[in-house]
Protein backbone atom coordinates (compact mmCIF):
# COMPACT_ATOMS: atom_id res chain seq x y z
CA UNK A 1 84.20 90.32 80.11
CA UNK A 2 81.45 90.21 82.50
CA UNK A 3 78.15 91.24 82.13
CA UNK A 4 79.05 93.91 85.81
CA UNK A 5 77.07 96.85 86.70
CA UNK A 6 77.01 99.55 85.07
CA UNK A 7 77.32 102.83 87.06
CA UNK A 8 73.89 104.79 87.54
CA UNK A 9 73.47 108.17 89.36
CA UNK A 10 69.90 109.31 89.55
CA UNK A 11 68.84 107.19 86.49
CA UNK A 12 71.92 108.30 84.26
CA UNK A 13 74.51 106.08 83.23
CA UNK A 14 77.75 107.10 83.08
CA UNK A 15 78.85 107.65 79.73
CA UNK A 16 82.94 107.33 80.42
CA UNK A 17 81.65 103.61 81.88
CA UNK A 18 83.29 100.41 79.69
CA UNK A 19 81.06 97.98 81.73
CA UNK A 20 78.05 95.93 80.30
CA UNK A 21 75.39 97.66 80.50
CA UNK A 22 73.04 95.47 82.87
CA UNK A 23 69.15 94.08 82.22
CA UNK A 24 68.14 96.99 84.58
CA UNK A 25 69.34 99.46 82.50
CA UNK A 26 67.72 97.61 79.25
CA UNK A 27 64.44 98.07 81.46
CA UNK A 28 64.54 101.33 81.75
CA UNK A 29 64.76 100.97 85.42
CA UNK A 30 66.69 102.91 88.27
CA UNK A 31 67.90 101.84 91.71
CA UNK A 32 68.29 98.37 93.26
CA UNK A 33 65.62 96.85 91.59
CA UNK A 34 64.85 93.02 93.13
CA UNK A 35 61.35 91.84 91.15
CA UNK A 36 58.41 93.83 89.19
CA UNK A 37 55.08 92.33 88.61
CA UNK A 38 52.80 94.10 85.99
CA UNK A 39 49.29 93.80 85.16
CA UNK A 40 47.43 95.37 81.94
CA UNK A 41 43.91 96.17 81.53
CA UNK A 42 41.96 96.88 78.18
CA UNK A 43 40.68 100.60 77.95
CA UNK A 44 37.39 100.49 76.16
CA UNK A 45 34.79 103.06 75.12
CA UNK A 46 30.70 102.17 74.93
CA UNK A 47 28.26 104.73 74.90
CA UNK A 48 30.12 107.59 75.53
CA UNK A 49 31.86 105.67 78.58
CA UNK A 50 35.28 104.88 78.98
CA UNK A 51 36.55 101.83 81.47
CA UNK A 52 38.75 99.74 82.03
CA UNK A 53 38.61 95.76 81.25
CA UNK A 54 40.51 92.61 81.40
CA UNK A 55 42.94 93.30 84.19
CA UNK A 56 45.18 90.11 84.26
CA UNK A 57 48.84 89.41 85.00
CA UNK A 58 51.13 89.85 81.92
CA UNK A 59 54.70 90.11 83.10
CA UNK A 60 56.92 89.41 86.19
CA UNK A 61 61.02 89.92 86.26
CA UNK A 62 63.38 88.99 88.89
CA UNK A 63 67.05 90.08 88.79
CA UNK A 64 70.11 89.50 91.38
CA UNK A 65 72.28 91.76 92.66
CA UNK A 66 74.33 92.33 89.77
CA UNK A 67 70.94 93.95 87.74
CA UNK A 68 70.80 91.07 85.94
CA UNK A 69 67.76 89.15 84.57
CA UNK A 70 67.34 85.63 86.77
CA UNK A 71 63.69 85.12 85.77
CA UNK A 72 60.68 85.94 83.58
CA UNK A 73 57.21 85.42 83.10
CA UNK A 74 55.30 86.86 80.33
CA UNK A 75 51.41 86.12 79.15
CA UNK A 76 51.06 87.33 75.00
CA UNK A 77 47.46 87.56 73.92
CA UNK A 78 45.69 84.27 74.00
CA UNK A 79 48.89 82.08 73.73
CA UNK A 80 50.00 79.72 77.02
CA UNK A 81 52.21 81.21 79.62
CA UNK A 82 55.71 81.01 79.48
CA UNK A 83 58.72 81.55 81.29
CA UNK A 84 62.49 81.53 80.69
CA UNK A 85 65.17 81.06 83.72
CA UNK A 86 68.52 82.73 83.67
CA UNK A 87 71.90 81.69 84.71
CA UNK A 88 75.40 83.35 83.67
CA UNK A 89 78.72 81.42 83.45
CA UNK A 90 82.27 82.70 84.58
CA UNK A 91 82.38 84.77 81.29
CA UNK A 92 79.34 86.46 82.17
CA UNK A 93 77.81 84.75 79.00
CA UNK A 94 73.72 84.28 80.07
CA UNK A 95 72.25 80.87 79.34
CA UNK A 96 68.30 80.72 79.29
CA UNK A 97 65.97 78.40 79.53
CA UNK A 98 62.50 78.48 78.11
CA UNK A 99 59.11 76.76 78.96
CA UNK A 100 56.02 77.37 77.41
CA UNK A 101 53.67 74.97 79.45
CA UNK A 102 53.14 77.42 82.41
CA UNK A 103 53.88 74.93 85.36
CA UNK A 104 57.02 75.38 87.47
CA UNK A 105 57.48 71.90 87.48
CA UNK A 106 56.34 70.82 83.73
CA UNK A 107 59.21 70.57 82.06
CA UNK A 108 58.20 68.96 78.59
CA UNK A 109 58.81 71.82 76.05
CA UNK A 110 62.01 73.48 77.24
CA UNK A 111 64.24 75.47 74.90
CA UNK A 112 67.66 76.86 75.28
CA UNK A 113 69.61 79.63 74.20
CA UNK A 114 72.61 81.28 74.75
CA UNK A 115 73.56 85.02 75.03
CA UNK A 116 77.04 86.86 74.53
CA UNK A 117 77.45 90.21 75.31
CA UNK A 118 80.13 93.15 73.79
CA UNK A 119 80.03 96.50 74.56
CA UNK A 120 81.94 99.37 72.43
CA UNK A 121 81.92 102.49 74.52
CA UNK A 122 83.37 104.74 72.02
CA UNK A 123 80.08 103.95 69.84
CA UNK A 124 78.00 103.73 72.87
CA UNK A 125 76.22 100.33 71.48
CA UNK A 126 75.98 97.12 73.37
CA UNK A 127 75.99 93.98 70.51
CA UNK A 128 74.22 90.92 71.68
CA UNK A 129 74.45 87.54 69.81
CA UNK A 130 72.01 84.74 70.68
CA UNK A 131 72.23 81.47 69.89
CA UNK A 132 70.39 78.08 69.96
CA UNK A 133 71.27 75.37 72.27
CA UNK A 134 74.38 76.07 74.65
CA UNK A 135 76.93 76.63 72.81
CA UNK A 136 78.80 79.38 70.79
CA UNK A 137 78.31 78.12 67.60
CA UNK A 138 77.98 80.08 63.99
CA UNK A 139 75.69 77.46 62.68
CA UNK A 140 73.09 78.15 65.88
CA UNK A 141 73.56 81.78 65.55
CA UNK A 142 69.78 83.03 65.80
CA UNK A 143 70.06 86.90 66.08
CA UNK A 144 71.81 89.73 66.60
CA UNK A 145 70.88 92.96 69.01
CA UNK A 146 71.98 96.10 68.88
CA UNK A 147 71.25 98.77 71.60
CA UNK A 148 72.29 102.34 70.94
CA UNK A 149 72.80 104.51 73.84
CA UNK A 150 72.51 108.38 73.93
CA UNK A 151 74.90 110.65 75.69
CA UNK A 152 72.68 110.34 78.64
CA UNK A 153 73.29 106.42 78.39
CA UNK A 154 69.37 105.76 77.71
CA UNK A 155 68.39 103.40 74.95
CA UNK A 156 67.83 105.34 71.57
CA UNK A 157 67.50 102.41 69.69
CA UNK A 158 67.04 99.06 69.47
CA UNK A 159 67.90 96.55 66.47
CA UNK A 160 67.51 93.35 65.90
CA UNK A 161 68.68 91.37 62.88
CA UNK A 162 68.60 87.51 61.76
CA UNK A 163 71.61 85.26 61.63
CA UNK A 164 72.74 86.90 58.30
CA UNK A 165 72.98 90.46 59.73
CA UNK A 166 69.47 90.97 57.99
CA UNK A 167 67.53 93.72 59.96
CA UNK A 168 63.63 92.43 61.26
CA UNK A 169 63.11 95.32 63.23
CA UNK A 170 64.06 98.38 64.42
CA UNK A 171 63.33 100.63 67.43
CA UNK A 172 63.25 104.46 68.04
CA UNK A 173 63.06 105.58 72.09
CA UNK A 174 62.06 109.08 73.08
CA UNK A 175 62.34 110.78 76.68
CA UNK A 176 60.39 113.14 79.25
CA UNK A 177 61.88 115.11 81.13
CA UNK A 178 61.86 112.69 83.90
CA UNK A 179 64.43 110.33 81.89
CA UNK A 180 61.11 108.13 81.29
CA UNK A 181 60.05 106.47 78.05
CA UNK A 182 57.29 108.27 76.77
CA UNK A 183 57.21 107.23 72.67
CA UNK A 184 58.63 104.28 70.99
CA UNK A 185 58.67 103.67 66.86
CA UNK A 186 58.53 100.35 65.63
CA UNK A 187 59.38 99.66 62.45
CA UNK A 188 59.53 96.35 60.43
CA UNK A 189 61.39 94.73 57.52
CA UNK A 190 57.91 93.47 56.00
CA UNK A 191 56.20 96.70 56.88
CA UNK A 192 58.45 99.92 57.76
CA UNK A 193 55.58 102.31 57.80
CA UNK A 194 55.23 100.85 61.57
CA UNK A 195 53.78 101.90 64.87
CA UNK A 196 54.03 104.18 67.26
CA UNK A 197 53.47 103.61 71.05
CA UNK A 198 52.98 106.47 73.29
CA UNK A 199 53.14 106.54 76.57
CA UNK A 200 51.59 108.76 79.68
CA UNK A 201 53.33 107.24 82.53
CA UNK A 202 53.36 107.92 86.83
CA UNK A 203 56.22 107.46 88.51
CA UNK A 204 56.98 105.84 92.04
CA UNK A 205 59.50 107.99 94.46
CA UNK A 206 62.95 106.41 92.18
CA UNK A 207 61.70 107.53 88.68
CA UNK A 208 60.75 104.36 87.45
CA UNK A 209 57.11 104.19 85.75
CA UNK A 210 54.38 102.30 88.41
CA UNK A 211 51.12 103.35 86.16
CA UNK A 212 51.29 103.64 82.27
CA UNK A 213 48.86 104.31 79.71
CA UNK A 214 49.70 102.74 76.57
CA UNK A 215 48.28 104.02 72.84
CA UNK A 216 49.07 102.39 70.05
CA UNK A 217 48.76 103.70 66.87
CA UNK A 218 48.95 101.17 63.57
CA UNK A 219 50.61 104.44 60.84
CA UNK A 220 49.27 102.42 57.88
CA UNK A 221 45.99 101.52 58.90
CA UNK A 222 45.17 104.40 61.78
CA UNK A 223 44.14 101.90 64.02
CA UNK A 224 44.21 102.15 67.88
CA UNK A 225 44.66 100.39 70.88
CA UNK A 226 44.53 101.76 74.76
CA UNK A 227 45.99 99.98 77.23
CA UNK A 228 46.65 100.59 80.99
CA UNK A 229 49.84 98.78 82.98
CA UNK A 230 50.36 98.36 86.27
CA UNK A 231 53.59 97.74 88.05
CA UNK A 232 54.89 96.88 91.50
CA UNK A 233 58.29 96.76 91.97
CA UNK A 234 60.60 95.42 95.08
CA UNK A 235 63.72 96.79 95.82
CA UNK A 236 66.79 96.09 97.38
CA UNK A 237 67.73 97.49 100.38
């Protein structure tokens, strides 16, 4: 089984479809999609003024022509750079590679893993194992993902579980009209009160989100955080 594409007409997957869903469609995004870059900024409020701070790179994808993930760069908080590299063997099975020390060329803490991918279309839910090293092997078994799809073929939820089938966390996706995520629910093993992330987003001429506005809301605590995210995306033509 490969990880092919799976079918999209104006942002809907087909739900008859037995392929893979692809990395695109984990994204969220629509079309031919070559690269995004994204950038978030800090909204702040001081005397009665509200701005926006901090604007810094924080993410950049690139995927092939089969929607699939080839390359990743993400910046979390204060912690180093880091970037993973993608390549998929003849089973469609997606090996990754992992540095945290920023450099293209600095290859002194790399990490690999190794992804396997089934899909059960009757239950609409796409299983993904990840392992340590590059092998298939229980004993390197890391976690386990589960994506739920609706009717619609979005992503209604998200869960991920340790080696033991253990659940860490678990994610709840709602919609706007515009097929776009506007409200996600994260909830924890160690703390399944959660958050909740909502989301005001503009969309470019395909659907997919260029501008959000990010609140999150800590249930337990009340506590919030504003952020703004902005993304350019390439496509294929």
């Amino acid at each position: 089984m490969t990880l092919g594409s799976y079918v999209v007409l104006s942002g809907t997957l087909l739900a008859q479809s037995t392929s893979i869903p692809t990395d695109l469609t984990l994204e969220g995004l629509k079309g031919r999609v070559k690269g995004i870059d994204e950038e978030t900024a800090t909204v702040v409020t001081k005397n009665g003024v509200t701005k926006e701070t901090n604007r810094h790179r924080t993410r950049t994808m690139a995927f092939d022509e089969h929607g699939r993930i080839t390359y990743e760069w993400i910046a979390i908080s204060d912690l180093r750079p880091f970037q993973h590299q993608y390549d998929y063997d003849k089973d469609g099975r997606q090996l990754r590679r992992t540095s945290r020390q920023g450099g293209p060329d600095d290859n002194r803490s790399i990490q690999t893993s190794l992804k396997t991918y089934r899909f059960e279309p009757s239950k609409r839910i796409l299983f993904v194992n990840e392992y340590r090293g590059d092998q298939v092997d229980p004993k390197t078994l890391r976690q386990i993902y589960e994506y739920h799809f609706d009717e619609n073929g979005r992503i209604s939820e998200h869960v991920t579980r340790d080696s033991k089938n253990g659940e860490v966390f678990r994610r709840a996706y709602n919609y706007d009209p515009q097929l776009i995520l506007n409200e996600e629910r994260l909830s924890m093993a160690s703390n399944p009160v959660g958050q909740i992330f909502a989301y005001e987003n503009t969309p470019d001429a395909l659907g997919n989100w260029i501008r959000r506005v990010s609140q999150m809301t800590i249930l337990k605590s009340g506590e919030n955080r504003t952020e703004v995210i902005y993304r350019k995306i390439s496509y294929r033509k």
